[in-house]
N, C-alpha and C. Protein backbone atom coordinates (compact mmCIF):
# COMPACT_ATOMS: atom_id res chain seq x y z
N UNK A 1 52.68 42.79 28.18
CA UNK A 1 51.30 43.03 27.85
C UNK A 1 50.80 41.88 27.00
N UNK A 2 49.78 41.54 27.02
CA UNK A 2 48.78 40.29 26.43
C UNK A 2 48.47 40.94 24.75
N UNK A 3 49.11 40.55 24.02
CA UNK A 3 49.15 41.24 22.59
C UNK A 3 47.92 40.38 22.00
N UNK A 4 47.22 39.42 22.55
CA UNK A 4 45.80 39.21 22.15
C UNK A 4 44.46 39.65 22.91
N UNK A 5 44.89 40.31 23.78
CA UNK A 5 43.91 41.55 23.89
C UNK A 5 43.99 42.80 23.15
N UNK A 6 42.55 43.49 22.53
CA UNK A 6 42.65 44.47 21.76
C UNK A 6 42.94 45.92 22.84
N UNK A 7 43.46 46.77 22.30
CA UNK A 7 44.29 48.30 22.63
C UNK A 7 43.02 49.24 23.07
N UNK A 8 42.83 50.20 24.06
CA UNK A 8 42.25 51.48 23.49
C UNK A 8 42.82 51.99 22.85
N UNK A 9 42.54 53.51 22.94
CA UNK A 9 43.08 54.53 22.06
C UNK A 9 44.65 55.08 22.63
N UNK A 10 44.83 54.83 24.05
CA UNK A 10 45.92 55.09 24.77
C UNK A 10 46.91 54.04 24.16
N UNK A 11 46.83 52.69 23.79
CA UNK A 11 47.53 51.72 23.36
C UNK A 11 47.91 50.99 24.81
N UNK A 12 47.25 50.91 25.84
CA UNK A 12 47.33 49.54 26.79
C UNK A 12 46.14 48.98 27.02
N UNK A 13 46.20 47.97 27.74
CA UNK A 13 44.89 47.01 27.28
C UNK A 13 43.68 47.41 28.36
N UNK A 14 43.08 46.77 27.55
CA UNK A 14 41.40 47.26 27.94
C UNK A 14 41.31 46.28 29.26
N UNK A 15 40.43 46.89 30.09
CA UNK A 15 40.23 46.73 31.27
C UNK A 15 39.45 45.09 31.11
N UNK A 16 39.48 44.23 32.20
CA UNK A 16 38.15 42.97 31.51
C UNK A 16 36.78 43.13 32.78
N UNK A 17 36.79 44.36 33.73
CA UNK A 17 35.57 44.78 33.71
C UNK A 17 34.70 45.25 32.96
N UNK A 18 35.33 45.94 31.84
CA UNK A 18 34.55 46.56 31.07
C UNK A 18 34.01 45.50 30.08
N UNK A 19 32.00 45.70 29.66
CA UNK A 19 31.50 44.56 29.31
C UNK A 19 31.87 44.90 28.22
N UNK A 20 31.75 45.84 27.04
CA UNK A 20 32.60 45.64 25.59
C UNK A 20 34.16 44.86 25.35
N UNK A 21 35.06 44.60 26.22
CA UNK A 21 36.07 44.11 26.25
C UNK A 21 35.96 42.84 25.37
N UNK A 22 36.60 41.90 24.80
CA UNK A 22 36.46 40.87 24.01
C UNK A 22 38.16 40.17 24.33
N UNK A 23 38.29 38.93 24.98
CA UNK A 23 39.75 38.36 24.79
C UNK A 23 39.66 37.64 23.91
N UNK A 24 38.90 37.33 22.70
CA UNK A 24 39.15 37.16 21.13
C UNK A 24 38.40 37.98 20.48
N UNK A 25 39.67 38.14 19.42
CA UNK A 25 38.50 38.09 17.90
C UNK A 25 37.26 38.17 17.19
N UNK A 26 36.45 36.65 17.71
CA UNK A 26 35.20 36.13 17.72
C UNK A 26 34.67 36.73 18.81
N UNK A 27 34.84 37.54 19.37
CA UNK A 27 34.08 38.03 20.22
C UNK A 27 33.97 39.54 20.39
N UNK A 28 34.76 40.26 19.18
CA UNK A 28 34.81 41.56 19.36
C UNK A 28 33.41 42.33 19.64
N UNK A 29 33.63 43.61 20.52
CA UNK A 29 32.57 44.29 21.13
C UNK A 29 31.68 44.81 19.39
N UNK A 30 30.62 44.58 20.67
CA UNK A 30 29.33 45.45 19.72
C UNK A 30 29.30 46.63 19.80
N UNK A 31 28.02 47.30 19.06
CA UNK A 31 28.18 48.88 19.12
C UNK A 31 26.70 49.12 19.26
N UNK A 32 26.41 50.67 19.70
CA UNK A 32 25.11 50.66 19.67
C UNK A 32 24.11 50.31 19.21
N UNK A 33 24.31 50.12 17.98
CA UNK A 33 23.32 49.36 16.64
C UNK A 33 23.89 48.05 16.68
N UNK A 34 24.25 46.85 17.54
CA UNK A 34 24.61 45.92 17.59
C UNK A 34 25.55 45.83 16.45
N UNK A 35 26.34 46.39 15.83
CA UNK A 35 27.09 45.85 14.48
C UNK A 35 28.22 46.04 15.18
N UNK A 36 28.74 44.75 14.52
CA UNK A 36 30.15 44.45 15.75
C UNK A 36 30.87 44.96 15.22
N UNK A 37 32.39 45.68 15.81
CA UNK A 37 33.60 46.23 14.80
C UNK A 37 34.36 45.04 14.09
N UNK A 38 34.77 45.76 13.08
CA UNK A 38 35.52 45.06 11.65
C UNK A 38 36.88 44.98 12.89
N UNK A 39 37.32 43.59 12.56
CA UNK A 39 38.21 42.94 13.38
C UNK A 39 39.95 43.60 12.38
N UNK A 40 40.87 43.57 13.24
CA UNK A 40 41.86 44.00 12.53
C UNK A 40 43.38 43.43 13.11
N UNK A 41 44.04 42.24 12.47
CA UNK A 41 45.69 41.91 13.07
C UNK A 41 46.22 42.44 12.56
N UNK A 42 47.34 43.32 13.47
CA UNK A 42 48.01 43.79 12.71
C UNK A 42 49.80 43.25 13.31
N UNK A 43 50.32 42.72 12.70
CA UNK A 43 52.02 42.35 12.95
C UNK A 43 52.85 43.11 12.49
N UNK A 44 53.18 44.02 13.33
CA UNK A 44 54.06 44.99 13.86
C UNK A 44 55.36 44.73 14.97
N UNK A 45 56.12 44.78 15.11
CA UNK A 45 57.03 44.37 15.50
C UNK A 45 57.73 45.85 16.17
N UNK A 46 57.56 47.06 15.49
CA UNK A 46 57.92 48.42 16.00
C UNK A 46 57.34 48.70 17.04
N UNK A 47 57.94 48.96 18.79
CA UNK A 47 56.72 49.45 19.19
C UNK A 47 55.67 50.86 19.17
N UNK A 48 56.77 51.79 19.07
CA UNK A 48 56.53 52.75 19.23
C UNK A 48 55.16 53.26 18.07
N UNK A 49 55.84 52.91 16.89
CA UNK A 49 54.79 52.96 15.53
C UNK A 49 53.83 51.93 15.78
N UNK A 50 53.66 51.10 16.05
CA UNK A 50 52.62 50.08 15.98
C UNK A 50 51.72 50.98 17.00
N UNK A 51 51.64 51.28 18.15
CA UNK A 51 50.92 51.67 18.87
C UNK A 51 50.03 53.11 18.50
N UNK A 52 51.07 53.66 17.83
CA UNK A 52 50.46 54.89 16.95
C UNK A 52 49.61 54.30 15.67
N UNK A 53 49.69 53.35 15.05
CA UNK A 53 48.88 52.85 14.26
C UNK A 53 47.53 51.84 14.61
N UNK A 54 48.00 51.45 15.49
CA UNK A 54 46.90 51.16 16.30
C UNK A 54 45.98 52.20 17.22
N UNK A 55 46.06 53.27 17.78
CA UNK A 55 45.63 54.21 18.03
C UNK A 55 44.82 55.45 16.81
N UNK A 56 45.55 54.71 15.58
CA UNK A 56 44.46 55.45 14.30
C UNK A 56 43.80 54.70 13.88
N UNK A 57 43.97 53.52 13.80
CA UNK A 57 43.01 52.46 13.42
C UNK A 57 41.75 52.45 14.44
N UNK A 58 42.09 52.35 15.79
CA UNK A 58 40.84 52.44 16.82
C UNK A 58 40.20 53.99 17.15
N UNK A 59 40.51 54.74 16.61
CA UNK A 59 40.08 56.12 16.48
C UNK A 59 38.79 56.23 15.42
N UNK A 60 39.08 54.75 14.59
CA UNK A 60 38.33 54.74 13.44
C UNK A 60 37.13 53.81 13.86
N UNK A 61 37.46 52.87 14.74
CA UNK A 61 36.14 52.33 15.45
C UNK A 61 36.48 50.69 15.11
N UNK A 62 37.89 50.71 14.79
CA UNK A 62 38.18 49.23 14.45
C UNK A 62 38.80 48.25 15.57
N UNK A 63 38.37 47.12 16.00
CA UNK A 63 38.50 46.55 16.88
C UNK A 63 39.87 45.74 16.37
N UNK A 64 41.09 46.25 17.31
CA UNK A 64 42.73 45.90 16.69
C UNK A 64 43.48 45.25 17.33
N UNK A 65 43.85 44.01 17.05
CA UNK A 65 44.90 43.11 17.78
C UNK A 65 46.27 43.08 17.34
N UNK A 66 47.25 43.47 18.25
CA UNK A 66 48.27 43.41 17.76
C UNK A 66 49.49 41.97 17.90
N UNK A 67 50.06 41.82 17.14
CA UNK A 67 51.12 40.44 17.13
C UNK A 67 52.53 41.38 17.12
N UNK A 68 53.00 40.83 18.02
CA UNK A 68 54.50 41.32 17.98
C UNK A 68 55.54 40.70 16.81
N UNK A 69 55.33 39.27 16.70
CA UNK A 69 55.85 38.57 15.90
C UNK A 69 55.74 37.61 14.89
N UNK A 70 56.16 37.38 13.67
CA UNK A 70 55.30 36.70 12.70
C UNK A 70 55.18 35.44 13.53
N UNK A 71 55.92 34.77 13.78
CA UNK A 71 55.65 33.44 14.32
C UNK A 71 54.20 33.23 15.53
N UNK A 72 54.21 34.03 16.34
CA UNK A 72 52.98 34.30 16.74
C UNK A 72 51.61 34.79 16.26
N UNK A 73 51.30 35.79 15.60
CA UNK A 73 50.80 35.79 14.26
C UNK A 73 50.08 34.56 13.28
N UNK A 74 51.34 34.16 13.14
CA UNK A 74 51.10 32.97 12.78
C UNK A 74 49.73 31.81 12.86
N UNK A 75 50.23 31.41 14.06
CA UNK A 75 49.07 30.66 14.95
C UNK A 75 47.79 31.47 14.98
N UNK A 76 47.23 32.37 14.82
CA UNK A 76 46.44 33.22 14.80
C UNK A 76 45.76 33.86 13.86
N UNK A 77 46.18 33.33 12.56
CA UNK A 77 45.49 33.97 11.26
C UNK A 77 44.68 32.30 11.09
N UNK A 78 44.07 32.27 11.75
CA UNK A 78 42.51 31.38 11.39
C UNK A 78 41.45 31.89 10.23
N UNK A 79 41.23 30.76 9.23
CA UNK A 79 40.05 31.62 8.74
C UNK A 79 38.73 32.61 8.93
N UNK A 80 38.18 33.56 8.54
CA UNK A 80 37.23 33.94 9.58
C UNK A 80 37.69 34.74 10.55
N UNK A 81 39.14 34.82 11.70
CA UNK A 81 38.84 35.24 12.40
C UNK A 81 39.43 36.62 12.29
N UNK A 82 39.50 37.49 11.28
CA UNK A 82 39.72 38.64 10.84
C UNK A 82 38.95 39.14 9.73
N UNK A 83 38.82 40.48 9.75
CA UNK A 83 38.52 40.93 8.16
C UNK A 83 39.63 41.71 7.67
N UNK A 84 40.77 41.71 8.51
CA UNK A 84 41.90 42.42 7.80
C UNK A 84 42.88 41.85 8.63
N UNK A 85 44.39 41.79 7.48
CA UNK A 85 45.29 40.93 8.47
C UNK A 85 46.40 42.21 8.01
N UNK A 86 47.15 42.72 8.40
CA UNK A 86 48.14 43.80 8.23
C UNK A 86 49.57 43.16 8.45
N UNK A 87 50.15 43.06 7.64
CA UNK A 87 51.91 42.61 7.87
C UNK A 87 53.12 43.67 8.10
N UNK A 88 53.44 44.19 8.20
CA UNK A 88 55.02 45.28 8.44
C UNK A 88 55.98 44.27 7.79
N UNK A 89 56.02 44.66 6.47
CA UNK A 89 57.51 43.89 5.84
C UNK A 89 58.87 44.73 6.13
N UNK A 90 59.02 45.80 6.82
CA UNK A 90 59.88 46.57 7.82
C UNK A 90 61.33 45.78 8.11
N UNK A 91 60.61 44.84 9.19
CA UNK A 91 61.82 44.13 9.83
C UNK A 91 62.11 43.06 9.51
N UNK A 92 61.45 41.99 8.82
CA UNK A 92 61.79 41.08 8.37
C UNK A 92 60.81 40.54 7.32
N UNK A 93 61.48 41.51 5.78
CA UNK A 93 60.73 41.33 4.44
C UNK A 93 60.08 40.10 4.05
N UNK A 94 61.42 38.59 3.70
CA UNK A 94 61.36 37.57 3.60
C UNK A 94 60.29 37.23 4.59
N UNK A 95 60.23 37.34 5.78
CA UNK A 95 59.54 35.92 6.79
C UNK A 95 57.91 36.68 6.76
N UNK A 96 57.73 38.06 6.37
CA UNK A 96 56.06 38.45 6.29
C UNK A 96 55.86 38.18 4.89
N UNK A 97 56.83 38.32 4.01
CA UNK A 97 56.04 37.93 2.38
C UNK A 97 55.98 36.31 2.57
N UNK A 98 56.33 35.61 3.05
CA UNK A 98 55.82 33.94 3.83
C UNK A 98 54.81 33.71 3.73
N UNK A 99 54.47 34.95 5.44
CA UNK A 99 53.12 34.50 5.95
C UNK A 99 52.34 34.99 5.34
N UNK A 100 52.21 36.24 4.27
CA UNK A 100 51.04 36.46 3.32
C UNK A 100 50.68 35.39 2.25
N UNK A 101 52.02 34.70 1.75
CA UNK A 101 51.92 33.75 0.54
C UNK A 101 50.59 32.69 1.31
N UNK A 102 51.51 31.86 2.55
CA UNK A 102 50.30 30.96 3.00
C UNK A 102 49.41 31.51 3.91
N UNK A 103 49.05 32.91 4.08
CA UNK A 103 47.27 33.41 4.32
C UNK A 103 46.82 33.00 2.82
N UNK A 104 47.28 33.74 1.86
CA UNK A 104 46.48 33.52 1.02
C UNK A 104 46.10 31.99 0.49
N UNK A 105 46.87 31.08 0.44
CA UNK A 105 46.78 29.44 0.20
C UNK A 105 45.77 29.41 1.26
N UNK A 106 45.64 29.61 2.77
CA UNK A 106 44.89 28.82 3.16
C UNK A 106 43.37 29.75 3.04
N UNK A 107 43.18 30.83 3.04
CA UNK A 107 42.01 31.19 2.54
C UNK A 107 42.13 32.60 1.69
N UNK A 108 42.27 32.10 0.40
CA UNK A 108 41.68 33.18 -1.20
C UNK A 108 41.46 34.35 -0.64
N UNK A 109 40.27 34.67 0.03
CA UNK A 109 39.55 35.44 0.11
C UNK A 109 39.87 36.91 2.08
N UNK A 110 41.00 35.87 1.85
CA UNK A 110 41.37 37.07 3.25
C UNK A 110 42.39 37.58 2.74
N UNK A 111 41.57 39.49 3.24
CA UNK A 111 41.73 40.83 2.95
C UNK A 111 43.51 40.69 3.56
N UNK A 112 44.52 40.96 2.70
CA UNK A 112 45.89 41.10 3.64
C UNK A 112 46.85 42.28 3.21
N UNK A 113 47.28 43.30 3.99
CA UNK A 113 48.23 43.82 3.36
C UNK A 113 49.25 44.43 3.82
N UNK A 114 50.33 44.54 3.03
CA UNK A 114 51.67 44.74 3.31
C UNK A 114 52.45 45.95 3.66
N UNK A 115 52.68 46.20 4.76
CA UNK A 115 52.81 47.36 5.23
C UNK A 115 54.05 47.81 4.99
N UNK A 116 54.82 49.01 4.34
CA UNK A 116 56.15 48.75 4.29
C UNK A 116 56.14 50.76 4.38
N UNK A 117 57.61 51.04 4.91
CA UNK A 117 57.88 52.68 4.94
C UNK A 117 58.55 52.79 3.22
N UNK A 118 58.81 54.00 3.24
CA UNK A 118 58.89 54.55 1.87
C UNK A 118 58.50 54.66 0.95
N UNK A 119 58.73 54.83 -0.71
CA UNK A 119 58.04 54.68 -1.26
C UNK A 119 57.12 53.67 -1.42
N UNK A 120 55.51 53.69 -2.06
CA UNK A 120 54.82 52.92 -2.69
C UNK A 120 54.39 52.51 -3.45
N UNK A 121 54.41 51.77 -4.50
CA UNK A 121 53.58 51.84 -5.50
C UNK A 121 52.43 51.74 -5.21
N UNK A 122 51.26 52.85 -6.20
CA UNK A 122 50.15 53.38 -6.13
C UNK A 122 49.01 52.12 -6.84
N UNK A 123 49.88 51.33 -7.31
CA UNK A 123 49.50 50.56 -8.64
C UNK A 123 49.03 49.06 -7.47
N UNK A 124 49.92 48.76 -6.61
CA UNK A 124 49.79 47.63 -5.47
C UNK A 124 48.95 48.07 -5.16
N UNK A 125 47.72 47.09 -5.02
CA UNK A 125 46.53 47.59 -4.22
C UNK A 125 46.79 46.90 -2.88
N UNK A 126 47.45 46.04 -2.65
CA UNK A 126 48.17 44.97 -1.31
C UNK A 126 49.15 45.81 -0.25
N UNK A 127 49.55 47.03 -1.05
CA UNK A 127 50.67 47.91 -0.27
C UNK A 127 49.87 48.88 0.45
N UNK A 128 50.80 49.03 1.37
CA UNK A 128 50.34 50.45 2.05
C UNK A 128 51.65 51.21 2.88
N UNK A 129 51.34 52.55 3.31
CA UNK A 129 52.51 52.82 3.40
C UNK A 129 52.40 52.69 5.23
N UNK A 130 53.74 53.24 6.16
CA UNK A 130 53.81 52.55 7.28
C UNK A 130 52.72 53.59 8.00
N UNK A 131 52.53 54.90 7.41
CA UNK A 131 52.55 56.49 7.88
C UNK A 131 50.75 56.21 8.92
N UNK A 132 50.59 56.22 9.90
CA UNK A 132 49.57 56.06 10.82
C UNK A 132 48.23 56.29 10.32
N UNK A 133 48.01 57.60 9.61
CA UNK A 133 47.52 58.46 8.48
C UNK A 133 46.71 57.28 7.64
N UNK A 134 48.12 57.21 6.56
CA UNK A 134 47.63 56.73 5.55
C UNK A 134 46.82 55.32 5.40
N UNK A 135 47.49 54.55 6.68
CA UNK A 135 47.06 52.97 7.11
C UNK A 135 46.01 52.80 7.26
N UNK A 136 45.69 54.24 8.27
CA UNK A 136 43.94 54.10 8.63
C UNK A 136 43.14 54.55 7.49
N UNK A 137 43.43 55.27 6.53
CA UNK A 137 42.64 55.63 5.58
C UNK A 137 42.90 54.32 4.30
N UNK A 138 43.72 53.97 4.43
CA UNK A 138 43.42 52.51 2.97
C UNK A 138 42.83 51.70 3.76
N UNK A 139 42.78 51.17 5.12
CA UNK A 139 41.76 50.10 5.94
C UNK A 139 40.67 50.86 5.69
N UNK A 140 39.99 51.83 5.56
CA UNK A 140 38.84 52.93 5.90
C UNK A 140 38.58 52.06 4.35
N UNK A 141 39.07 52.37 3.19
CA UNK A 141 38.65 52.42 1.93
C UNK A 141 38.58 50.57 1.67
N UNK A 142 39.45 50.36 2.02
CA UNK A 142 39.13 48.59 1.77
C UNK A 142 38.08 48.14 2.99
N UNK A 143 38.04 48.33 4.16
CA UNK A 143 36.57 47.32 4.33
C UNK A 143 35.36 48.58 4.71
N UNK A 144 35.35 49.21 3.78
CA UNK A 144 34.13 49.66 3.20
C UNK A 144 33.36 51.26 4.25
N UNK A 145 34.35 51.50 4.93
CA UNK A 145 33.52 52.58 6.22
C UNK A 145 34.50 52.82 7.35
N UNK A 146 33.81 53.29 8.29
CA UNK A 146 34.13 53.21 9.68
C UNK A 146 33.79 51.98 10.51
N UNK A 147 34.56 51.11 11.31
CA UNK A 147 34.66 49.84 12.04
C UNK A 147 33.30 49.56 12.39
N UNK A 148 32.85 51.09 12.86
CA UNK A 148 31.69 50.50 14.08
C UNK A 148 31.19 51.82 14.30
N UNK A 149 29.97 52.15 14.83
CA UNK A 149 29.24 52.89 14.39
C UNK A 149 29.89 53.55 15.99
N UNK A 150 30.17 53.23 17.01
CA UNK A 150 30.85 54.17 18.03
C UNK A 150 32.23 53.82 18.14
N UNK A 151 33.41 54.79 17.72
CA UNK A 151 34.37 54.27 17.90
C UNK A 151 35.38 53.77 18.77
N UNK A 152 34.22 54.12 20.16
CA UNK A 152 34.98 53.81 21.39
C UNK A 152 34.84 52.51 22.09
N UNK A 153 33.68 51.91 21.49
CA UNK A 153 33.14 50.51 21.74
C UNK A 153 34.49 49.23 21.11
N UNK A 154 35.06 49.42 20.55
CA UNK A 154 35.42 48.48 20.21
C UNK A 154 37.08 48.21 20.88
């Protein structure tokens, strides 16, 4: 599957008849009130959980790309072309606390956070826990709402 095409809610990829479809980023679908959905990478490496987290995230109206691997990922955290970048320090702690160090060097101001199972500290505002639930509700509270005013558009 093309992990830079965004998911429906089923978690396989969106059709490219359909005119909301977007094969980037910069191009994520609009919504009835033209306000485009809040863009979302998320590097996940689990499949089974990633797809369930991606399926709560787009439930929420957030337009979600998934990266299988940091190194791919990688190439893909452009400035701008997210408002949220999501890491799984899960499977390989060292190589995602990396790629958060240089997101943040190359731009301050992009939203990033660290996805990890078990406990959390409540006190990390950067943490979150892996639970499908909870992911979509700290993305809900950090960029400010629901993605997009229809949540099926995106």
């Amino acid at each position: 599957m093309d992990t830079k095409t965004p998911l429906t809610n089923t978690g396989t990829a969106v059709s490219q008849s359909n005119p909301t479809t977007s094969n980037s980023p910069q191009q994520a679908a609009g919504t009835a009130q033209n306000r485009p959905a809040k863009r979302i990478l998320i590097i996940d490496s689990e499949p089974t959980r990633r797809k369930e987290r991606v399926a709560a995230l787009k439930q929420r109206g957030y337009a979600v790309f998934p990266a299988l691997k940091i190194e791919e990922a990688r190439s893909r955290c452009r400035r701008g072309t997210y408002d949220l970048i999501i890491v799984s320090t899960s499977a390989n702690a060292e190589a995602a606390l990396q790629l958060c160090e240089e997101i943040g060097k190359g731009n301050a101001k992009q939203l990033v956070l660290r996805m990890a199972s078990g406990e959390i500290d409540s006190k990390d505002q950067n943490m979150v826990s892996d639970d499908p639930t909870a992911l979509a509700e700290k993305v809900q509270a950090l960029l400010g709402g629901h993605g997009s005013a229809n949540p099926m558009a995106a």
